[in-house]
Protein backbone atom coordinates (compact mmCIF):
# COMPACT_ATOMS: atom_id res chain seq x y z
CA UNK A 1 12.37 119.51 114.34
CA UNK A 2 11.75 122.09 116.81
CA UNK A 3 10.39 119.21 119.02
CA UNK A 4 13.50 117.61 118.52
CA UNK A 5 15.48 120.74 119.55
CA UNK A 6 13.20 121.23 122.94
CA UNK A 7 14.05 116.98 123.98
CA UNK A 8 17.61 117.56 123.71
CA UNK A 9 18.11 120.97 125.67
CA UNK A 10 15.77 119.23 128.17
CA UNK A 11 17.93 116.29 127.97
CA UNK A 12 21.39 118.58 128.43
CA UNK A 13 19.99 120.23 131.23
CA UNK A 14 18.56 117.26 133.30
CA UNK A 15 22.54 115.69 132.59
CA UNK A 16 23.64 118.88 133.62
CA UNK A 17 21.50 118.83 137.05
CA UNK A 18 22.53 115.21 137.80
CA UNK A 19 26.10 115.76 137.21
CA UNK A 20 25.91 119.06 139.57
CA UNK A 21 24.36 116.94 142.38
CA UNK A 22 26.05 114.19 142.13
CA UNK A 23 29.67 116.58 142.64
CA UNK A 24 27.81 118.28 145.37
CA UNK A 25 26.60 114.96 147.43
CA UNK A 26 30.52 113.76 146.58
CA UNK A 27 31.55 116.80 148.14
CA UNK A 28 29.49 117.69 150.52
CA UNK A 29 30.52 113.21 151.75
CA UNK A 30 34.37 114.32 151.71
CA UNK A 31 34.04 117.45 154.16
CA UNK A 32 32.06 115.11 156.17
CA UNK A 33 34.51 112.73 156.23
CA UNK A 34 37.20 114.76 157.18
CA UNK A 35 35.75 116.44 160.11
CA UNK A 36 32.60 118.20 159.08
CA UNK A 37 31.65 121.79 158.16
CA UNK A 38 31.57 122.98 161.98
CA UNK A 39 34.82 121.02 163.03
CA UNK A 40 36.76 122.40 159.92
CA UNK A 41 35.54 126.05 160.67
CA UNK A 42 36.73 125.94 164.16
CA UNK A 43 40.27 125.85 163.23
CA UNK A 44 41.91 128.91 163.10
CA UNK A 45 45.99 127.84 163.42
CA UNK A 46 47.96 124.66 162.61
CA UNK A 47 51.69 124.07 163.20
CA UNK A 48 52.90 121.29 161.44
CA UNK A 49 56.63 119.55 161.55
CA UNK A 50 57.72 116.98 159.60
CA UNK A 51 60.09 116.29 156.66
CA UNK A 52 60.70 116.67 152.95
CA UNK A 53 62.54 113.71 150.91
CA UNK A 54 64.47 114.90 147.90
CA UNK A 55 65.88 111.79 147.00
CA UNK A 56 69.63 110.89 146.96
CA UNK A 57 69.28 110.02 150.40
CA UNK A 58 68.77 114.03 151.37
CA UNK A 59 65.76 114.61 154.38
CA UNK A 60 64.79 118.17 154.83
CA UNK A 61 63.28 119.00 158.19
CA UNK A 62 60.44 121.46 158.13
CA UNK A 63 57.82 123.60 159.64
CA UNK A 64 54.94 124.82 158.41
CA UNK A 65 52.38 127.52 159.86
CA UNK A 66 48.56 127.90 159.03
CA UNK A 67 46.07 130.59 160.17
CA UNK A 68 43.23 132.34 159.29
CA UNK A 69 42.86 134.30 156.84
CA UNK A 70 45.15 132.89 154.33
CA UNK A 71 48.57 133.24 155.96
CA UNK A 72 51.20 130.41 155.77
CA UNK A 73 55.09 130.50 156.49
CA UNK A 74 57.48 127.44 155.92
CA UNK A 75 61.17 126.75 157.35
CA UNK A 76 63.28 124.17 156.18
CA UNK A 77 66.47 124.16 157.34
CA UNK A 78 69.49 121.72 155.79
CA UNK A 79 73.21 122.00 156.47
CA UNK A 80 72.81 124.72 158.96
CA UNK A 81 71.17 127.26 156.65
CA UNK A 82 67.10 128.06 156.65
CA UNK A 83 64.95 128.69 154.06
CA UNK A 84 61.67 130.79 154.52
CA UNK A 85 58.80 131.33 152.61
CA UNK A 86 55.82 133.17 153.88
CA UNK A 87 52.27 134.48 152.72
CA UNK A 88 50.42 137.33 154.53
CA UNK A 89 47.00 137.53 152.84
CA UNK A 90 48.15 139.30 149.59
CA UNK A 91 51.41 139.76 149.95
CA UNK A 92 54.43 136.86 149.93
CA UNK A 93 58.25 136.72 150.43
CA UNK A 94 61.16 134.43 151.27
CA UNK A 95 64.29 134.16 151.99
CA UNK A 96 66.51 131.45 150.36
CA UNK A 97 70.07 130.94 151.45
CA UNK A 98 70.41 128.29 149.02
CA UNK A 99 70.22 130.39 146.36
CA UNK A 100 73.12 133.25 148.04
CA UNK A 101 70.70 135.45 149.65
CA UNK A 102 70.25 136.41 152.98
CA UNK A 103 67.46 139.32 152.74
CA UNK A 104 63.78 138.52 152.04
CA UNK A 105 62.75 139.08 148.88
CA UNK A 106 58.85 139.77 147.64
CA UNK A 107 57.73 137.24 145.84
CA UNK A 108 56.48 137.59 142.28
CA UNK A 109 52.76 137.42 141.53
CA UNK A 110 52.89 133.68 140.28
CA UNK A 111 54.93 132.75 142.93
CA UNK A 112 51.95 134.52 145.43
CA UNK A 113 49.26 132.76 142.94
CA UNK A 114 50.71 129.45 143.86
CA UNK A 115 51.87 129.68 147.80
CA UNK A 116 48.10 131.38 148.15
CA UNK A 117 46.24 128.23 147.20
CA UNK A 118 48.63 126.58 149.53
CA UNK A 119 47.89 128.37 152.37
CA UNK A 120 44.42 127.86 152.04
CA UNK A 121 44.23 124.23 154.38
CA UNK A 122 40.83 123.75 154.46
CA UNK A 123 41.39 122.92 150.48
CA UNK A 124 39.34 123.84 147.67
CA UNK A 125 36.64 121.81 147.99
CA UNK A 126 35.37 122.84 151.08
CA UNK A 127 33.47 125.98 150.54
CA UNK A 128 34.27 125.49 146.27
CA UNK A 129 31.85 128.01 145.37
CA UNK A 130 32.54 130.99 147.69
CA UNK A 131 36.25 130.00 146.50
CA UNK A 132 34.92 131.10 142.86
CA UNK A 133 35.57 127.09 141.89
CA UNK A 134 32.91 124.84 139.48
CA UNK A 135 32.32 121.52 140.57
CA UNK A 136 31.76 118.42 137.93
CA UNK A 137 31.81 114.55 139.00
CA UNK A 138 33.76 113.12 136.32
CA UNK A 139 32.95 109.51 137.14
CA UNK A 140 34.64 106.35 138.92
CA UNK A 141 37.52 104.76 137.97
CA UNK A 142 40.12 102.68 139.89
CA UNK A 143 43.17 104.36 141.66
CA UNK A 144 45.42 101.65 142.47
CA UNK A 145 43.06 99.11 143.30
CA UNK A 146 40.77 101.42 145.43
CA UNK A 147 36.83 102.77 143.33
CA UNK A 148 37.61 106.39 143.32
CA UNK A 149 35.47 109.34 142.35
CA UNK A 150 36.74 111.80 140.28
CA UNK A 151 35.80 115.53 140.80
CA UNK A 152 37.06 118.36 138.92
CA UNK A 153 37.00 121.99 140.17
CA UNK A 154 37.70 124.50 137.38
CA UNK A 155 37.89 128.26 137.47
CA UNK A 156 37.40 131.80 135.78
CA UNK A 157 41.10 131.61 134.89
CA UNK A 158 40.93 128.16 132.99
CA UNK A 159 42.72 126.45 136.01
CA UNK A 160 41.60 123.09 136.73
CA UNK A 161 41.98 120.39 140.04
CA UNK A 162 40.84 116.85 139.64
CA UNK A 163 40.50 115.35 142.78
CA UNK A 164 40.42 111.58 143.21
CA UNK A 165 38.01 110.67 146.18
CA UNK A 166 38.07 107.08 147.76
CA UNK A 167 34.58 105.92 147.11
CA UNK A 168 34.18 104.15 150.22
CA UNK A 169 35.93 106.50 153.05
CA UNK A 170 35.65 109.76 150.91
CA UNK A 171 39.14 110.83 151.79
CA UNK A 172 41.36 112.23 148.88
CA UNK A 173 43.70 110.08 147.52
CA UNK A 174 44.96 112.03 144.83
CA UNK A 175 45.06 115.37 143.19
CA UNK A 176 45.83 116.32 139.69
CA UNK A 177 46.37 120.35 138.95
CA UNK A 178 46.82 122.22 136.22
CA UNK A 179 47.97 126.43 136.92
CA UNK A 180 48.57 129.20 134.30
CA UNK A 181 51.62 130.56 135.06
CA UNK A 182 52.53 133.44 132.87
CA UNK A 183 52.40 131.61 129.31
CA UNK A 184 53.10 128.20 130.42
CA UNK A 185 50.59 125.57 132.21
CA UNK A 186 52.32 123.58 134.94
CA UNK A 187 50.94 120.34 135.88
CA UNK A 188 51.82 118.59 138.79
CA UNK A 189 50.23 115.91 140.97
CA UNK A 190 50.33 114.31 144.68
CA UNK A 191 49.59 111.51 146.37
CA UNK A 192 47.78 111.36 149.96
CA UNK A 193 48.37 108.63 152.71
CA UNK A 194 48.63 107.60 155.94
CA UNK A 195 45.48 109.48 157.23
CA UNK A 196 45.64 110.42 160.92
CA UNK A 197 42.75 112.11 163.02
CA UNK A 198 44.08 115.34 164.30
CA UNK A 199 42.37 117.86 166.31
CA UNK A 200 39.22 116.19 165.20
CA UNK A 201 40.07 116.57 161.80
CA UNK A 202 41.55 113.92 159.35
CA UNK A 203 44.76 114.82 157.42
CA UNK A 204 47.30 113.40 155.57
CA UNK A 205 50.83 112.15 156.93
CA UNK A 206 52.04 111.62 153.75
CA UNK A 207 52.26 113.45 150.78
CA UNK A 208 53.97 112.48 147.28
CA UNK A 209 54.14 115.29 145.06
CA UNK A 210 55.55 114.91 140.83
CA UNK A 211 55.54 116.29 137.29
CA UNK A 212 54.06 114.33 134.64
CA UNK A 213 56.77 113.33 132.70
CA UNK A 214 59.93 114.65 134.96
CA UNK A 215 61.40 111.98 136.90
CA UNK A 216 61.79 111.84 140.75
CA UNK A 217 59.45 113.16 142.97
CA UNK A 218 59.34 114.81 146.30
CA UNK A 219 57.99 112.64 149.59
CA UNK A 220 56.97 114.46 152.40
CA UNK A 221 56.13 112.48 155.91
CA UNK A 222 54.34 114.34 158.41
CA UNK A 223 55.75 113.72 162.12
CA UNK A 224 53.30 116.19 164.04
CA UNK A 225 50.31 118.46 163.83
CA UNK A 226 49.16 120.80 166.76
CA UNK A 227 45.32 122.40 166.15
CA UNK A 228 44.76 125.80 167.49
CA UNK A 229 47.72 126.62 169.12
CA UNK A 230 48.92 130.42 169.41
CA UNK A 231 50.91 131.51 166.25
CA UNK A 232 52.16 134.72 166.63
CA UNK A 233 50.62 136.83 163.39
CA UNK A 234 54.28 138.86 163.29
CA UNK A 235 56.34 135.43 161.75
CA UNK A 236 54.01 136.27 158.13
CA UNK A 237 55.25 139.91 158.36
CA UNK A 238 58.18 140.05 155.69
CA UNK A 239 61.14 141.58 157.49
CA UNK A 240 63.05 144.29 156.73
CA UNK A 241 66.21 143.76 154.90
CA UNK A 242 69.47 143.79 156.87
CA UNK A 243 71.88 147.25 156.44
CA UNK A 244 75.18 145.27 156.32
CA UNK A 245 76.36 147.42 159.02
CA UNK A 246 78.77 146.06 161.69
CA UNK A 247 79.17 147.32 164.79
C-alpha cells in the first residue's frame, strides 16, 4: 500500500512537470512569434488610432497611449464630445461627458484593477511569472477550424485567463477571462485578427470583445500603430478639476 502511495505521487508529479513544460515551451513559442523577448523589451511607447464598433451602425474613433511602466490613456470622441480614461502606474481617472461630467474623476479600485491589466501591452504571458501568473497547458482543441493550444494563467486572487494559441503560427486567437470584481465574477472574451507586423512586433488589427451570454459585442479595427514615438508622460497625469469660474 505504501508502494502504491509512492507510484502515484511519483506519477502526479512527473504529470505535473510535463504539463509545466509543455505551457512553458507554448509560451516561451508565442513571445517568439510575436517579436521575441529582446524586440518586445525594446518598446517603451505605442500610439495607437483606430475605431470602436458599437453596433447600430455607431463607429467610435479612438486613441490609445502605451508606455512604460504601466501607464495607458484612451480618447474616444463621438458627436463632438471626448471621453478619457487614463492609468498612471497606481492611480486611474477619466472623464466621461457621456455620462454629464466634465471634471475627471478617480477611478475606483476595480475600475484601476481592470484598466491596469490593460495597460500592461506586452500581455500576461510574456514575463507570466514575474507578473505573479501560473501557467497550465490545458490541451488542443479546434477554434474555428484552426488546432489551437489552450493555456491558462491563474493567480493568487482566483482570477483566471485562458488563452487560445494557434498551434501552427503561435499567435493568440482568443482569450477567455474571468476577474473578481467586488462580489461578482465578470467574464468576458475577445477575438484576435488581422495580424500586422509593427515595429517589429506582431499585433492585432482586430479585436472582438463579448459577454457570455449578453448579446452584441464590441468590434474594434485598428487603422495605425506608431512604436517608440515620444509620448509626453504629463497626458497620464489626472488634471485638476475646473473652478467654474468665468472671466
Amino acid at each position: 500500500m505504501k508502494n502504491l502511495f509512492l507510484l502515484t505521487a511519483i506519477l502526479l508529479s512527473a504529470a505535473f512537470f510535463v504539463s509545466a513544460q509543455s505551457a512553458e515551451e507554448i509560451i516561451h513559442k508565442h513571445v517568439k512569434a510575436i517579436g521575441g523577448l529582446e524586440k518586445i523589451k525594446s518598446i517603451n511607447t505605442i500610439k495607437m488610432t483606430g475605431t470602436v464598433d458599437v453596433g447600430g451602425g455607431i463607429q467610435i474613433p479612438f486613441t490609445n497611449y502605451f508606455a512604460r511602466p504601466d501607464r495607458m490613456k484612451i480618447e474616444a470622441t463621438f458627436q463632438g464630445m471626448t471621453q478619457q480614461i487614463a492609468v498612471d502606474g497606481n492611480s486611474g481617472w477619466q472623464i466621461n461627458p457621456f455620462m454629464g461630467s466634465k471634471d475627471p474623476e478617480p477611478m475606483n479600485p476595480e475600475q484601476l484593477k481592470v484598466m491596469k491589466q490593460q495597460a500592461d501591452f506586452e500581455g500576461h504571458l510574456f514575463n507570466y511569472k514575474e507578473k505573479g501568473y501560473t501557467a497550465e497547458f490545458l490541451g488542443q482543441e479546434d477554434f474555428e477550424g484552426t488546432p489551437v493550444n489552450k493555456i491558462s494563467l491563474s493567480n493568487k486572487d482566483g482570477e483566471q485567463t485562458t488563452y487560445y494559441l494557434d498551434a501552427e503560427s503561435h499567435l493568440l486567437l482568443k482569450e477567455s477571462q474571468k476577474i473578481k470584481m467586488a462580489d461578482n465574477e465578470i467574464q468576458s472574451e475577445t477575438i484576435y485578427g488581422d495580424y500586422k507586423e509593427e515595429g517589429g512586433m506582431m499585433l492585432a488589427h482586430s479585436l472582438e470583445s463579448k459577454t457570455p451570454g449578453q448579446e452584441g459585442s464590441q468590434k474594434i479595427t485598428v487603422a495605425t500603430v506608431e512604436v517608440n514615438v515620444p509620448v509626453d508622460a504629463s497626458i497620464f497625469v489626472m488634471p485638476a478639476k475646473s473652478t467654474g469660474e468665468t472671466k
